[in-house]
Protein backbone atom coordinates (compact mmCIF):
# COMPACT_ATOMS: atom_id res chain seq x y z
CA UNK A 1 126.03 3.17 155.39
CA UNK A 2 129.60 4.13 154.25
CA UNK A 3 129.84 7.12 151.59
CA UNK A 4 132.20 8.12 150.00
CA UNK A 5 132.02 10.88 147.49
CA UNK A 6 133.28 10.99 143.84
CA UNK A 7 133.73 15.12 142.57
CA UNK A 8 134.20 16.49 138.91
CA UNK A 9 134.40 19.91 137.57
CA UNK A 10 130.31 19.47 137.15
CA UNK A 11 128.57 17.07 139.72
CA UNK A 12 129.19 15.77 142.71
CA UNK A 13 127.48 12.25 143.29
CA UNK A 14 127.52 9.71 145.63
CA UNK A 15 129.93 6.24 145.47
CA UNK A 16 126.55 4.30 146.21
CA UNK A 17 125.03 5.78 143.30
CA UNK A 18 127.90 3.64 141.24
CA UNK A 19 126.29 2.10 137.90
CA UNK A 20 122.50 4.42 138.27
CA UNK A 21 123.89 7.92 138.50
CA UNK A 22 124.58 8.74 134.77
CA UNK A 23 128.13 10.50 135.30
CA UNK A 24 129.64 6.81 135.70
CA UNK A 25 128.74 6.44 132.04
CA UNK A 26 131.26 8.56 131.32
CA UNK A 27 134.97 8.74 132.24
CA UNK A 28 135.47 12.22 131.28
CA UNK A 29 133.28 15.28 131.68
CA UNK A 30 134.04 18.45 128.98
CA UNK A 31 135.68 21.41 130.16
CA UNK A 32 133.15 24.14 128.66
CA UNK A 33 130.18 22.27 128.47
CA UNK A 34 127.83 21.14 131.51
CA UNK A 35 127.87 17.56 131.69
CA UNK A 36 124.31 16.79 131.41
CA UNK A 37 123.76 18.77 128.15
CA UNK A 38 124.01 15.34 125.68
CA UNK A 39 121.07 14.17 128.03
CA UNK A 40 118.49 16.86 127.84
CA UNK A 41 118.78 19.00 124.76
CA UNK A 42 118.49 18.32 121.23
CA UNK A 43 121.28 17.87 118.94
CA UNK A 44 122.46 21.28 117.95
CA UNK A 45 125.72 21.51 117.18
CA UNK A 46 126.94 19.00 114.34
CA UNK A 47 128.09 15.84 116.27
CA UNK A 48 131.13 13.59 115.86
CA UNK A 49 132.83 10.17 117.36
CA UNK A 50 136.32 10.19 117.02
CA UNK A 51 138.03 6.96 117.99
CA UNK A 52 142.09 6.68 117.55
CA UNK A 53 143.30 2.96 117.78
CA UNK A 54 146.89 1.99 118.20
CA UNK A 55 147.62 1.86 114.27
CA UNK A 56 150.67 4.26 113.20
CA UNK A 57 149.02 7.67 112.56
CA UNK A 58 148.75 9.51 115.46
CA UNK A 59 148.96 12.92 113.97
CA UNK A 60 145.89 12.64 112.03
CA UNK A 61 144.10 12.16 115.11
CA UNK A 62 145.00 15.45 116.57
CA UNK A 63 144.79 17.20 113.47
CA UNK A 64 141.27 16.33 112.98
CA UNK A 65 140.16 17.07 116.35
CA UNK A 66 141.82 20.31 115.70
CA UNK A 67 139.73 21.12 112.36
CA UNK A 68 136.75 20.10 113.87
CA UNK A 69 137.10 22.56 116.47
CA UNK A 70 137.28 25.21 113.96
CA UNK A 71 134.25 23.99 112.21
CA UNK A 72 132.63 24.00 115.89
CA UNK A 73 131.56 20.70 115.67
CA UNK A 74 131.20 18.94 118.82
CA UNK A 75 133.72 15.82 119.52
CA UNK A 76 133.30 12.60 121.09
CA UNK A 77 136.50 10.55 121.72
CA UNK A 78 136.99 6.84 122.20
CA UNK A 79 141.41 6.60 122.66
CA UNK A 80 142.36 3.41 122.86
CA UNK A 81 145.02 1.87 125.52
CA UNK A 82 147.61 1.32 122.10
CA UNK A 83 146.07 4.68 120.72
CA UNK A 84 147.33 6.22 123.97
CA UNK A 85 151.13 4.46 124.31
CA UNK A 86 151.72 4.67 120.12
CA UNK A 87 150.33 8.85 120.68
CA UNK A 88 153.71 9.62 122.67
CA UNK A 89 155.85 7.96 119.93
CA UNK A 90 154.78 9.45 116.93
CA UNK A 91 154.26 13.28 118.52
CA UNK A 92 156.38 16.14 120.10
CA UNK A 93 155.30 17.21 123.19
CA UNK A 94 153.35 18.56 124.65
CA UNK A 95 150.97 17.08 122.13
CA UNK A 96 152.33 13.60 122.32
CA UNK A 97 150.05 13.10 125.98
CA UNK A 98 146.83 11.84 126.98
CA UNK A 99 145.82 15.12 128.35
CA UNK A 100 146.44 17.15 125.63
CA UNK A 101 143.81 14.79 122.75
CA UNK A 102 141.18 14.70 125.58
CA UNK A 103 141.79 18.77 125.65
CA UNK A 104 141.06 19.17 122.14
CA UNK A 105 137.43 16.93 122.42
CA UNK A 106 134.30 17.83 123.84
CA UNK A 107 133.58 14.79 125.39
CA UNK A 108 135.75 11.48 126.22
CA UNK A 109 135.10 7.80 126.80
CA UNK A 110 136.69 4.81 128.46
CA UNK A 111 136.86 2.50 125.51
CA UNK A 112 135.90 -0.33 128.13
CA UNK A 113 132.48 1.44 128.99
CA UNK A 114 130.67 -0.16 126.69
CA UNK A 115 127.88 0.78 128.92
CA UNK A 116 128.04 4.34 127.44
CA UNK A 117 125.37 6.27 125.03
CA UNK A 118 127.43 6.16 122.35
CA UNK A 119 126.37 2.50 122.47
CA UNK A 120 123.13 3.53 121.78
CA UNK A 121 121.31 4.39 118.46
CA UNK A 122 118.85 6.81 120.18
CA UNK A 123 122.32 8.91 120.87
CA UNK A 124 122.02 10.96 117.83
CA UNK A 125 125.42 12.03 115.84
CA UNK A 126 126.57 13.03 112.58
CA UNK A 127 129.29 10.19 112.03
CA UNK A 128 131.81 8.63 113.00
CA UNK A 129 135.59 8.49 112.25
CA UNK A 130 137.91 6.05 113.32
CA UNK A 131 141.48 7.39 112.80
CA UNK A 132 144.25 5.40 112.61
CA UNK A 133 142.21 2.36 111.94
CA UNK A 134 144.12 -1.07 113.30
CA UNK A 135 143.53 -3.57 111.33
CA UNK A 136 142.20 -5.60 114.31
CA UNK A 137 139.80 -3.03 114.74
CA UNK A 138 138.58 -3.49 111.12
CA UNK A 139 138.03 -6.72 111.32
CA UNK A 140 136.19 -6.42 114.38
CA UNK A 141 133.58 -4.20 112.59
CA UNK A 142 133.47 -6.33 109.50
CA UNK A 143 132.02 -9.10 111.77
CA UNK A 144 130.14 -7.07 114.51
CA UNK A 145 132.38 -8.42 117.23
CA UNK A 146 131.70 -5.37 119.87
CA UNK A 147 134.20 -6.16 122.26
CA UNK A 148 134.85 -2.27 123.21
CA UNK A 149 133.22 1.01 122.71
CA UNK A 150 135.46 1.56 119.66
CA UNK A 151 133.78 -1.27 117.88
CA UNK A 152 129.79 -1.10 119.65
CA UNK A 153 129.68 2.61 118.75
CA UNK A 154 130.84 1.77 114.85
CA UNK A 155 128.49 -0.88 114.92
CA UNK A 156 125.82 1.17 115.95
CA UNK A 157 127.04 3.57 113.07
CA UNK A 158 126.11 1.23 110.55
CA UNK A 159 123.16 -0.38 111.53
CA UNK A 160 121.52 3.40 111.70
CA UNK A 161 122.75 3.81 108.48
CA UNK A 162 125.08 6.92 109.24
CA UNK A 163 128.16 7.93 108.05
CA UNK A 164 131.21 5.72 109.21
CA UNK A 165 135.25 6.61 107.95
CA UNK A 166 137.67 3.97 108.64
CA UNK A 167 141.26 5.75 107.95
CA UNK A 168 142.86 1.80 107.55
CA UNK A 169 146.63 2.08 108.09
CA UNK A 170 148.40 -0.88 107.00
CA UNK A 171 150.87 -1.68 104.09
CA UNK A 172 151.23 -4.33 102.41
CA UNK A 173 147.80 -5.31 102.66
CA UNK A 174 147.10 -9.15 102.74
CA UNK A 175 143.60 -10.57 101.45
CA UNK A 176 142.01 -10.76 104.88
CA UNK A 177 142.78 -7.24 104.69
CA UNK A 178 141.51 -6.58 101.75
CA UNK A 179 138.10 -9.41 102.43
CA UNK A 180 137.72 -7.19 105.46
CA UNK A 181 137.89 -3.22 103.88
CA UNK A 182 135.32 -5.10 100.94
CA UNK A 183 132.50 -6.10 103.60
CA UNK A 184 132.58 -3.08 105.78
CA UNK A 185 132.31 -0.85 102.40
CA UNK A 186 129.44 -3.55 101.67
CA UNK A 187 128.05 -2.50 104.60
CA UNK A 188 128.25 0.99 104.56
CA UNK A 189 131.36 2.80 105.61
CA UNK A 190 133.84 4.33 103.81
CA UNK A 191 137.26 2.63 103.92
CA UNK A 192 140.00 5.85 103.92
CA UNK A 193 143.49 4.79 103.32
CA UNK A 194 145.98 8.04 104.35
CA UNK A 195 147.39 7.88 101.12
CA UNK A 196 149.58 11.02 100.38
CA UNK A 197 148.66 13.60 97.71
CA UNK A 198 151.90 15.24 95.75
CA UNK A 199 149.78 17.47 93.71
CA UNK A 200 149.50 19.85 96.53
CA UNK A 201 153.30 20.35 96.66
CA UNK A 202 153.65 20.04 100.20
CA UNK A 203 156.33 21.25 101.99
CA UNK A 204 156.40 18.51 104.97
CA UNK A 205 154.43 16.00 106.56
CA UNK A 206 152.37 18.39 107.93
CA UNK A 207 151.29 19.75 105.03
CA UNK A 208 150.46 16.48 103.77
CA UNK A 209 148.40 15.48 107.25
CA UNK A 210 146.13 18.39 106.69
CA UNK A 211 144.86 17.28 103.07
CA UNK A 212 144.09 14.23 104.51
CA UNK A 213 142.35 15.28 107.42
CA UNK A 214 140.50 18.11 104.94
CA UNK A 215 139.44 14.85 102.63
CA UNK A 216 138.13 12.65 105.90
CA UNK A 217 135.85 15.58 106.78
CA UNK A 218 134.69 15.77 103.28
CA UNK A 219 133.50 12.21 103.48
CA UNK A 220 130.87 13.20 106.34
CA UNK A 221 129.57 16.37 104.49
CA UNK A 222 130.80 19.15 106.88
CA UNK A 223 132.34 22.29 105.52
CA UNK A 224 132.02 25.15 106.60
CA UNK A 225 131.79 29.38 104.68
CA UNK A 226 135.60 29.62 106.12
CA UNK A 227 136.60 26.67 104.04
CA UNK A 228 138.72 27.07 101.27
CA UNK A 229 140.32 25.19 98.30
CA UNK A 230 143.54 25.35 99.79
CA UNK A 231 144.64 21.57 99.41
CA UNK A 232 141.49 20.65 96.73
CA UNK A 233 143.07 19.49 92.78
CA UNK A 234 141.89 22.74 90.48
CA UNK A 235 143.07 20.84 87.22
CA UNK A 236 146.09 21.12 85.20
CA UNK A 237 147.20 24.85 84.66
CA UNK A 238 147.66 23.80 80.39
CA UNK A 239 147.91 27.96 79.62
CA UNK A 240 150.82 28.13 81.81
CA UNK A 241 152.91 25.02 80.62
CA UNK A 242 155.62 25.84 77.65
CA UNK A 243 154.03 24.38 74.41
CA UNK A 244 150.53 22.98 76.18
CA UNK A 245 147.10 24.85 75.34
CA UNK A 246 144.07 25.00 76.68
CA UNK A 247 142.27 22.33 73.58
CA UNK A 248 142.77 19.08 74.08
């Protein structure tokens, strides 16, 4: 018999083994963490799926991987072929590449592999986060279509009743739009539009990523002691405006 021999950073496992050995499951293996950790222990760590799809809004992809980092919550990413090409457009480099958003994740996926145990509701996680949000990837959920891991893994979100954030980028909205953001909230997830918040006085765009990043976590409950209110609306400052005080 012919062999040929597939390595990683982890495993080394035989071409025969193709489709039984479980590292074909998965396209990438982590950098830091041995591969078959999601297999044999218990979940630990707070757990995540990211998924970026080819919608305009690449930034807030990489800043939430970033934040979750910082909160040490472990990452799963789904990138999408459009998620990849519209990630090099929107970005400076060097963190307009491919590399660099699989760098910043625990764990990455082949959105083809629907195969994978993210397609599985015994694969325990916290959530799920789909960010951007196409709009062909909404409606895709809103009718359980599971034509990639993107859409199987948000399915599976919903049907075990966890926490799914859909950061929908799309303006003007039409009423298929709108039809399709009304069933998925019907069914459980939480439809995020980016929409920008002036209260915080932000100095750039990149001020005004990280509030909505900080809100998206929010919506899945994890915070952590470091967190602050930097970004969070602490009410009209009445005592300090000329002629305003504090009775209404």
């Amino acid at each position: 018999m012919f062999y040929r021999w597939l390595r990683t950073p982890e495993v080394v496992v035989p071409i025969h083994n193709f489709g039984t050995h479980p590292i074909f499951r998965h396209r990438y293996v982590s950098r830091t963490t041995r591969f078959q950790s999601t297999f044999t222990r218990p979940i630990q760590r707070r757990r995540v799926i990211v998924a970026v799809t080819g919608a305009t809004g690449a930034p807030l992809a990489v800043e939430l991987l970033q934040r979750l980092r910082k909160l040490n919550v472990e990452t799963h990413l789904i990138l999408s072929t459009w998620g990849a090409s519209t990630l090099k457009y929107e970005l400076e480099a060097p963190s307009n590449t491919v590399q660099y958003l699989h760098s910043l994740a625990d764990y990455s996926y082949s959105p083809r592999d629907v195969s994978a145990t993210l397609s599985s509701g015994s694969f325990l996680t916290h959530g799920m986060i789909v960010v951007p949000c196409s709009m062909k990837t909404l409606a895709g959920i809103r009718i359980g279509y599971d034509s990639d891991l993107i859409t199987r893994a948000a399915g599976v979100i919903l049907k075990e009743r966890r926490k799914l954030v859909l950061v929908a980028r799309e303006t003007p909205l039409s009423s298929i739009h709108l039809e399709n953001m009304l069933e998925v909230t019907k069914a459980g997830a939480v439809v995020f539009p980016p929409v920008m918040a002036f209260y915080t006085r932000p100095k750039g765009i990149g001020d005004m990523v990280k509030q909505s990043v900080m809100r998206m976590v929010d919506c899945l409950d994890i915070a952590s002691e470091e967190d602050n209110n930097e970004g969070r609306w602490s009410g009209f400052d009445w005592g300090g405006k000329s002629g305003r005080t504090t009775d209404m």
